[in-house]
Protein backbone atom coordinates (compact mmCIF):
# COMPACT_ATOMS: atom_id res chain seq x y z
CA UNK A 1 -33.82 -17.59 16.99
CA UNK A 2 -35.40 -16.10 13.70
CA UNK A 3 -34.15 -17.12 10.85
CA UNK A 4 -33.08 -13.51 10.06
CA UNK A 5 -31.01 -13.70 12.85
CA UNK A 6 -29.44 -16.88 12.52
CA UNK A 7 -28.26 -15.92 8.68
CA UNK A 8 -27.11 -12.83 10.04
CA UNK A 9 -24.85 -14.47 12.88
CA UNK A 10 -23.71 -17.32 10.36
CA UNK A 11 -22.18 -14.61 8.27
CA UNK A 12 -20.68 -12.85 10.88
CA UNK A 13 -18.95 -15.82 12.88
CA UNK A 14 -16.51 -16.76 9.62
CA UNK A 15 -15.14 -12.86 10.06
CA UNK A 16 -14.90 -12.74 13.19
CA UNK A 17 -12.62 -15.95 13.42
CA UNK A 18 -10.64 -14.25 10.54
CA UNK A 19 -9.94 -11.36 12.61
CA UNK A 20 -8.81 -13.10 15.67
CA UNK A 21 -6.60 -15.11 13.56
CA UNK A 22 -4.99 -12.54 12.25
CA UNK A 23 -4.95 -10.16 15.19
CA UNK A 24 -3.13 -13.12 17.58
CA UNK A 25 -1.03 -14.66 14.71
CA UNK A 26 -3.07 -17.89 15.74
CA UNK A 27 -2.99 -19.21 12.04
CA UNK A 28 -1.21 -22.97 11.99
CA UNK A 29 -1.30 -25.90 9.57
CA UNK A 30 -2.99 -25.77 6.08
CA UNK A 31 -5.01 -24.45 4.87
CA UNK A 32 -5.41 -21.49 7.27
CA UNK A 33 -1.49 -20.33 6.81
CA UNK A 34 -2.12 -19.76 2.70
CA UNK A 35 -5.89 -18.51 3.60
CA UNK A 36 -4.55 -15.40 5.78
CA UNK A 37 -2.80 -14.45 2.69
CA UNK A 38 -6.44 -12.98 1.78
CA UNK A 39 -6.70 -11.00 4.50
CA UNK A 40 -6.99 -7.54 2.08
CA UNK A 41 -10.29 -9.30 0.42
CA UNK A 42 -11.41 -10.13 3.59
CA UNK A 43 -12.00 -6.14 4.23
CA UNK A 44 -14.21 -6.60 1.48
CA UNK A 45 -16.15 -9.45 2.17
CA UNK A 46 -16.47 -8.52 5.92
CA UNK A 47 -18.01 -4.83 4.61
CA UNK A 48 -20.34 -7.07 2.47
CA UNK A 49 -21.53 -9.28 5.45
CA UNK A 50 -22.15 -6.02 7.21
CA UNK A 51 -24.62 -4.63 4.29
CA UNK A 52 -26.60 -8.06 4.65
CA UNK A 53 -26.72 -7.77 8.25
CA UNK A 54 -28.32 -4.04 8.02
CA UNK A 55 -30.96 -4.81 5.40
CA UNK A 56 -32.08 -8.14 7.47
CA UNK A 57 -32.38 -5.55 10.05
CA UNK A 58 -30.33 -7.27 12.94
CA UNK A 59 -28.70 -4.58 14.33
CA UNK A 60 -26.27 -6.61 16.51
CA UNK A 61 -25.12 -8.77 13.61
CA UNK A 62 -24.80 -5.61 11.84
CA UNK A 63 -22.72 -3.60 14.92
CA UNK A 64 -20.19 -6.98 15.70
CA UNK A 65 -19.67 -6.59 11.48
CA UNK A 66 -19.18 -3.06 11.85
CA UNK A 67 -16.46 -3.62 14.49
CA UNK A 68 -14.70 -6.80 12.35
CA UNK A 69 -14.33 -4.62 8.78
CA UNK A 70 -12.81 -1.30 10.73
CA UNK A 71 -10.15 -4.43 12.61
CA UNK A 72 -9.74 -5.89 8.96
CA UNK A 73 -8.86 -2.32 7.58
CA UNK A 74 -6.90 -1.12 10.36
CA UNK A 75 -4.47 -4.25 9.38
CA UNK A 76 -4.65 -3.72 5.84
CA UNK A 77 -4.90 0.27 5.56
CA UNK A 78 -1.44 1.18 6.70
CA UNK A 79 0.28 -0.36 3.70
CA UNK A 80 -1.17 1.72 1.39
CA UNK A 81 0.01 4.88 3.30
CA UNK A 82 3.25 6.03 3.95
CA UNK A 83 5.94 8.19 1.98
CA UNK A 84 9.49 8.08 1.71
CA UNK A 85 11.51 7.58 4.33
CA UNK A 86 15.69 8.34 4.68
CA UNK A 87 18.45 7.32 6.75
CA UNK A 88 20.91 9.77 7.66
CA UNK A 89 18.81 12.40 6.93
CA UNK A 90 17.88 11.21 3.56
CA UNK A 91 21.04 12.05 2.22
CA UNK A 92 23.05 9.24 2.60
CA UNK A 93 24.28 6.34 -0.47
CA UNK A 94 21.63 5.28 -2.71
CA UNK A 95 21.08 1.07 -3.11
CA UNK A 96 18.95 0.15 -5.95
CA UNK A 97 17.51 -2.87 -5.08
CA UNK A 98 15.94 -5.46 -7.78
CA UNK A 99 14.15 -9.10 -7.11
CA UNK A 100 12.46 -11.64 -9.49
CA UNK A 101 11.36 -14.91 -9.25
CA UNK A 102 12.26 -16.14 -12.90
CA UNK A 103 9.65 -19.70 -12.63
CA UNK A 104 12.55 -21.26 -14.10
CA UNK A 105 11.89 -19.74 -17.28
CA UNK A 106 14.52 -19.01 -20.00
CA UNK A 107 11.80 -16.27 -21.36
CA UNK A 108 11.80 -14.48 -17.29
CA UNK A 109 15.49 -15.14 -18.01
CA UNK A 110 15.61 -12.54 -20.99
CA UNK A 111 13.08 -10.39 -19.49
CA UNK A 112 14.53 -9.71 -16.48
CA UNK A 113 18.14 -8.45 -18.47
CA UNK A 114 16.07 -6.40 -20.69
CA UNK A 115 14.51 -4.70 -16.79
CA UNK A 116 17.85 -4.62 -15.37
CA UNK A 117 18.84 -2.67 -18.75
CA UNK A 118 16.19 -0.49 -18.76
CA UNK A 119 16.28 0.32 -15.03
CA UNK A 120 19.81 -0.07 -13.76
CA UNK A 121 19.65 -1.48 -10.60
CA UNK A 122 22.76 -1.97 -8.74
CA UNK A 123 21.70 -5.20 -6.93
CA UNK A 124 19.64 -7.85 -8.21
CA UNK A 125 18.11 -10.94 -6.30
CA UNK A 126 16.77 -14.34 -8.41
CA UNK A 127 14.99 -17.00 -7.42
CA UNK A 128 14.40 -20.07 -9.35
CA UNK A 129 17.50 -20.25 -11.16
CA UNK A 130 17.94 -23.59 -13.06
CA UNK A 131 21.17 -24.00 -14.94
CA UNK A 132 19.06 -23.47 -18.31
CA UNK A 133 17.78 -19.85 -16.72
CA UNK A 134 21.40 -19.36 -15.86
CA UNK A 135 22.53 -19.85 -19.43
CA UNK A 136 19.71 -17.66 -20.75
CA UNK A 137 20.47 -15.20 -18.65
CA UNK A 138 24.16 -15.26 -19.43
CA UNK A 139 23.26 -15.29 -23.27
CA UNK A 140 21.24 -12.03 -22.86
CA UNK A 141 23.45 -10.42 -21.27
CA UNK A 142 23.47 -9.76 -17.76
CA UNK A 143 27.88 -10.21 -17.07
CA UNK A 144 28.18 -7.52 -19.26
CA UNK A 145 25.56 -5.44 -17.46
CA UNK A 146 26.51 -6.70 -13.91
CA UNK A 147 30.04 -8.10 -13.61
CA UNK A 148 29.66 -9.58 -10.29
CA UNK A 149 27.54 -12.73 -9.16
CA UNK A 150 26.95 -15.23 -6.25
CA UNK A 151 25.24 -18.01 -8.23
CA UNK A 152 23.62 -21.43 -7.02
CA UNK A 153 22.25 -22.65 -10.02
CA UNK A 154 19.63 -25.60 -9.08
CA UNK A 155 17.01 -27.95 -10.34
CA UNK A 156 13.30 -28.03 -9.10
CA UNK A 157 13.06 -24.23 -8.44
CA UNK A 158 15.63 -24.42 -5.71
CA UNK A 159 18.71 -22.39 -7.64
CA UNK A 160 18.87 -18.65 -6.51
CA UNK A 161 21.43 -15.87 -7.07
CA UNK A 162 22.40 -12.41 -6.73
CA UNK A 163 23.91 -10.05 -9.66
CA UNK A 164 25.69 -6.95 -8.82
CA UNK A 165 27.37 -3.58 -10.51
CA UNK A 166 29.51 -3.24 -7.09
CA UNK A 167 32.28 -5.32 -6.10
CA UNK A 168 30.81 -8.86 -4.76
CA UNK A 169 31.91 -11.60 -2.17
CA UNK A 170 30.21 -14.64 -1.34
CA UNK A 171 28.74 -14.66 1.89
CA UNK A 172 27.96 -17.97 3.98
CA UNK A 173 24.58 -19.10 3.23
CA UNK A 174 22.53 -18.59 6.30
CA UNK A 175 19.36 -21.34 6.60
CA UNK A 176 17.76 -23.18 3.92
CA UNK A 177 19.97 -24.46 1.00
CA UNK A 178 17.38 -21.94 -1.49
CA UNK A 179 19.58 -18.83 -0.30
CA UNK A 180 22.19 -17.43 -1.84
CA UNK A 181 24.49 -14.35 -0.06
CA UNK A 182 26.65 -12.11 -0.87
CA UNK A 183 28.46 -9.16 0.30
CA UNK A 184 28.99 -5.58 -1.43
CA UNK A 185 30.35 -2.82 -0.80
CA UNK A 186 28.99 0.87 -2.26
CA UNK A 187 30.80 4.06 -2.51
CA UNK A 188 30.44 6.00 0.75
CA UNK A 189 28.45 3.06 2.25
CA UNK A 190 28.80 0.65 4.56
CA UNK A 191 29.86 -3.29 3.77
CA UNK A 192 25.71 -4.63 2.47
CA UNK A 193 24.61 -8.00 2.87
CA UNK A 194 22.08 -9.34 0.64
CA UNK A 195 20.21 -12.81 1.01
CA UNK A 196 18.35 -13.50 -2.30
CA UNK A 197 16.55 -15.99 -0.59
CA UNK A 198 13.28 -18.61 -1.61
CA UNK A 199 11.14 -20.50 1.61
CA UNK A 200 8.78 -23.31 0.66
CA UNK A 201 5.58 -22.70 -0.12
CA UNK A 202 3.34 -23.52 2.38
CA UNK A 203 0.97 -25.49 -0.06
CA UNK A 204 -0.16 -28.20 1.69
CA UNK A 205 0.40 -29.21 5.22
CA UNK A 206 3.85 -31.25 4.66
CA UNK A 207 5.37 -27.73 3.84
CA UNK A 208 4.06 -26.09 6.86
CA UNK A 209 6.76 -26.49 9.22
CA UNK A 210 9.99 -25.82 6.21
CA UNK A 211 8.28 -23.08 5.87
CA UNK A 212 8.15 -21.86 9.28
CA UNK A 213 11.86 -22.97 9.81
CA UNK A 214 12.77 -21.51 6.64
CA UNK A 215 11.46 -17.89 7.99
CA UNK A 216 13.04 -18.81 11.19
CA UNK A 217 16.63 -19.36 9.92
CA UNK A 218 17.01 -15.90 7.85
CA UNK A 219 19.38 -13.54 10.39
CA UNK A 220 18.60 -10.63 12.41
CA UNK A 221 19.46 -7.16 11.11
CA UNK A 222 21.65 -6.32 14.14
CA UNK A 223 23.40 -2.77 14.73
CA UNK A 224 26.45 -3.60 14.71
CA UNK A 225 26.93 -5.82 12.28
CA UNK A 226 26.93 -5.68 8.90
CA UNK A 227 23.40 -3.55 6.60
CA UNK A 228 21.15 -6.69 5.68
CA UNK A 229 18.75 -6.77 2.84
CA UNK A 230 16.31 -9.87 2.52
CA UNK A 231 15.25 -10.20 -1.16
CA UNK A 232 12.90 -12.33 -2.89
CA UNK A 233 9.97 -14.42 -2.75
CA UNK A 234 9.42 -15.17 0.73
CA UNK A 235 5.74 -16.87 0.08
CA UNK A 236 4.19 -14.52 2.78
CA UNK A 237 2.53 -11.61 3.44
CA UNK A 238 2.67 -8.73 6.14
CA UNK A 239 -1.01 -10.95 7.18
CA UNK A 240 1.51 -14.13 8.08
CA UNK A 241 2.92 -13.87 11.69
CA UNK A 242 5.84 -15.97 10.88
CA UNK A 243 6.52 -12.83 8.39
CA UNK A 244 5.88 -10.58 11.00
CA UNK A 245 8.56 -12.12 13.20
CA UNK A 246 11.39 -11.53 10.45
CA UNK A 247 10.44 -7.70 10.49
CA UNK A 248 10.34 -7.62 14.10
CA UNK A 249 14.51 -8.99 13.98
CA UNK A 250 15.27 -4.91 12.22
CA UNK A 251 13.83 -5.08 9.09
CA UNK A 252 11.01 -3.19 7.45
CA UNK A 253 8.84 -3.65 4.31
CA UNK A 254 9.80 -1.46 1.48
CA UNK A 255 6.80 -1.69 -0.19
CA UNK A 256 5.26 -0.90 3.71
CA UNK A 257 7.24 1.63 4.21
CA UNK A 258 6.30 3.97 0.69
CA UNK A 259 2.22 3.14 0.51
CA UNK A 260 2.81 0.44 -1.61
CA UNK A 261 2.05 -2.48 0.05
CA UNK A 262 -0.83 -3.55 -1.11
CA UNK A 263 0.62 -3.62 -4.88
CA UNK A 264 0.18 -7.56 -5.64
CA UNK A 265 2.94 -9.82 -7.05
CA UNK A 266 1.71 -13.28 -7.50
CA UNK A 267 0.04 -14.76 -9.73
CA UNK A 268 0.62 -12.32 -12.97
CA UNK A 269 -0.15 -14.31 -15.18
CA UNK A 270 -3.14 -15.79 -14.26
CA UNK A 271 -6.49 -14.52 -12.38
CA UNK A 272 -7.01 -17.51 -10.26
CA UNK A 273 -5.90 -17.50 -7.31
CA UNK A 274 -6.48 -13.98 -6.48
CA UNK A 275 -3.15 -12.08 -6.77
CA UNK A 276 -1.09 -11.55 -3.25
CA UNK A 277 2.05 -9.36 -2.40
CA UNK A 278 4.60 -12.31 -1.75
CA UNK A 279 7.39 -10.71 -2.79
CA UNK A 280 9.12 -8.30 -0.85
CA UNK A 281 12.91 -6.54 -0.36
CA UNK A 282 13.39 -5.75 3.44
CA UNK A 283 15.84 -3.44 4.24
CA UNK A 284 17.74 -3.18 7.67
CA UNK A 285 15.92 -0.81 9.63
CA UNK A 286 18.85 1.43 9.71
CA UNK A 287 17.97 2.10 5.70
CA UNK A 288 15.58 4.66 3.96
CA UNK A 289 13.40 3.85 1.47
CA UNK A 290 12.93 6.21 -1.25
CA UNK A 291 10.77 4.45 -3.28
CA UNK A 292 9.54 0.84 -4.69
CA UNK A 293 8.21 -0.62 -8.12
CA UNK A 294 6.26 -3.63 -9.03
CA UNK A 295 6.86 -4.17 -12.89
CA UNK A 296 5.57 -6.54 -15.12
CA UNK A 297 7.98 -9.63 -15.92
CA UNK A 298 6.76 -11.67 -18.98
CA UNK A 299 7.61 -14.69 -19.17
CA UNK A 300 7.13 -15.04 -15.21
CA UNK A 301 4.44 -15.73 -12.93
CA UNK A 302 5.58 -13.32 -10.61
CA UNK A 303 6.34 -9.27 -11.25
CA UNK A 304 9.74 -8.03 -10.25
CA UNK A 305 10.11 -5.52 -6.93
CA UNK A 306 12.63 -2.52 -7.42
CA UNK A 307 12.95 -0.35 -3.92
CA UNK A 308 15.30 2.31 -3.98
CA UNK A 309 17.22 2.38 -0.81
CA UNK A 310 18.73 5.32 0.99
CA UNK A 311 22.25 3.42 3.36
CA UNK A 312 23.46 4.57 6.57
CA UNK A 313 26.71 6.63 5.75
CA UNK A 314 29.86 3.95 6.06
């Protein structure tokens, strides 16, 4: 085989893997479940293989990369498409929807009750809620801002919570011991259920599988029970089939569903490793969406999602 022709096929052969990794949902054990994470730089890096193959002048290298990048793109493209969508009609309640992973960090703490100020929110789903967080939290503010609360203040990142303008009661926790529930109820809406809810990250391969079952465990958005929201940092992507599989039980991406799904959220504070959408609100798929944010939370390593939901008419 010429030599041109080997490089060329050596390049190709990594894509094409990725793609029917991704397309099957084949992707098990570390480090391949964090690596599909990448699949929107992948687009890129398969479109660059294909440039290489062309000026070596292989022309079936070049034609199999061809095929790869449009598979790549036809996974990735949709998210960034997409407009508004509305139960109802569109016409129905309005939920305003707001999660943040604080990195157990009094400063996310204050930042995030400075947000919720700014942006009034009527629900709001934390993750890594120490008892310190908790306190700063309470010190800025938030009771007066949002009288009602589930709270599971924890150690080691585990602690999660959700704040609420509406009247609150706990729900049972559903799955890992990282969720927190709780039910509300909004004018001219139906009775809401929203899981602010943390899986392991899948790191290394000893977090694999409680991160599989952690995905596993979170409930079904059935019709007739109660709306569901899933908020938080679920430490997947729309690339992860495990993720897949929760949309697939009535849910859909918010940031999916309004072109903004390609808007990462982790790391923000850092440029290595490259930033990924991890954190998502899904919305029962009986919801609208009328629109989503991604803002800036100093003091966090993550930025805060705000989707504004549109509820089936109670």
């Amino acid at each position: 085989m010429p030599w041109r022709s080997l490089i060329a096929w050596l390049l190709v052969l990594p894509i094409a893997g990725w793609v029917v990794l991704r397309a099957f949902g084949l992707e098990r054990g570390y480090p391949m479940v964090p690596l599909l994470a990448y699949t929107p730089l992948a687009v890129g890096g398969a479109a660059v293989v294909l440039v290489i193959a062309l000026l070596l002048r292989r022309r079936a290298p070049a034609l199999v990369a061809a095929v790869l990048t449009v598979a790549l793109a036809a996974f990735v493209a949709p998210r960034a498409l997409g407009g508004p969508s509305g139960a109802d009609g569109g016409d129905g309640p309005r939920l305003r929807v707001l999660s943040a992973n604080l990195y157990q960090q009094p400063r996310a703490a204050r930042s995030v009750v400075e947000l919720i100020r700014r942006e009034r929110p009527d629900v709001v789903s934390l993750q890594e809620v120490t008892p310190t967080v908790a306190a700063a939290l309470e010190e800025a503010g938030i009771d007066r801002l949002l009288p009602e609360r589930a709270q599971d203040a924890r150690g080691r990142g585990l602690g999660s919570a959700v704040y609420a303008r509406l009247p609150l009661e706990r729900a049972p926790a559903v799955g890992d011991e990282t969720v927190t529930a709780a039910r509300v109820r909004p004018r001219g809406g139906p009775v809401v259920e929203v899981l602010s809810l943390h899986p392991r990250v899948p790191s290394r391969e000893a977090n694999i599988d409680e991160w599989r079952a952690d995905l596993r465990a979170l409930p079904p958005a059935t019709p007739r029970g109660a709306v569901r929201i899933l908020a938080g940092d679920f430490n997947a992507t729309l690339d992860h089939a495990e993720f897949r599989r929760v949309l697939d039980r009535g849910y859909e991406d918010a940031a999916d569903e309004v072109g903004h799904g390609l808007r990462a959220t982790w790391p923000a504070n850092r440029r290595i490793p490259p930033p990924v959408t991890i954190d998502h609100v899904l919305a029962d798929e009986r919801c609208g969406v009328r629109d989503l944010e991604v803002i800036d939370l100093p003091g966090s390593d993550h930025r805060a999602v705000l989707a504004e939901l549109v509820l089936p008419r109670g």
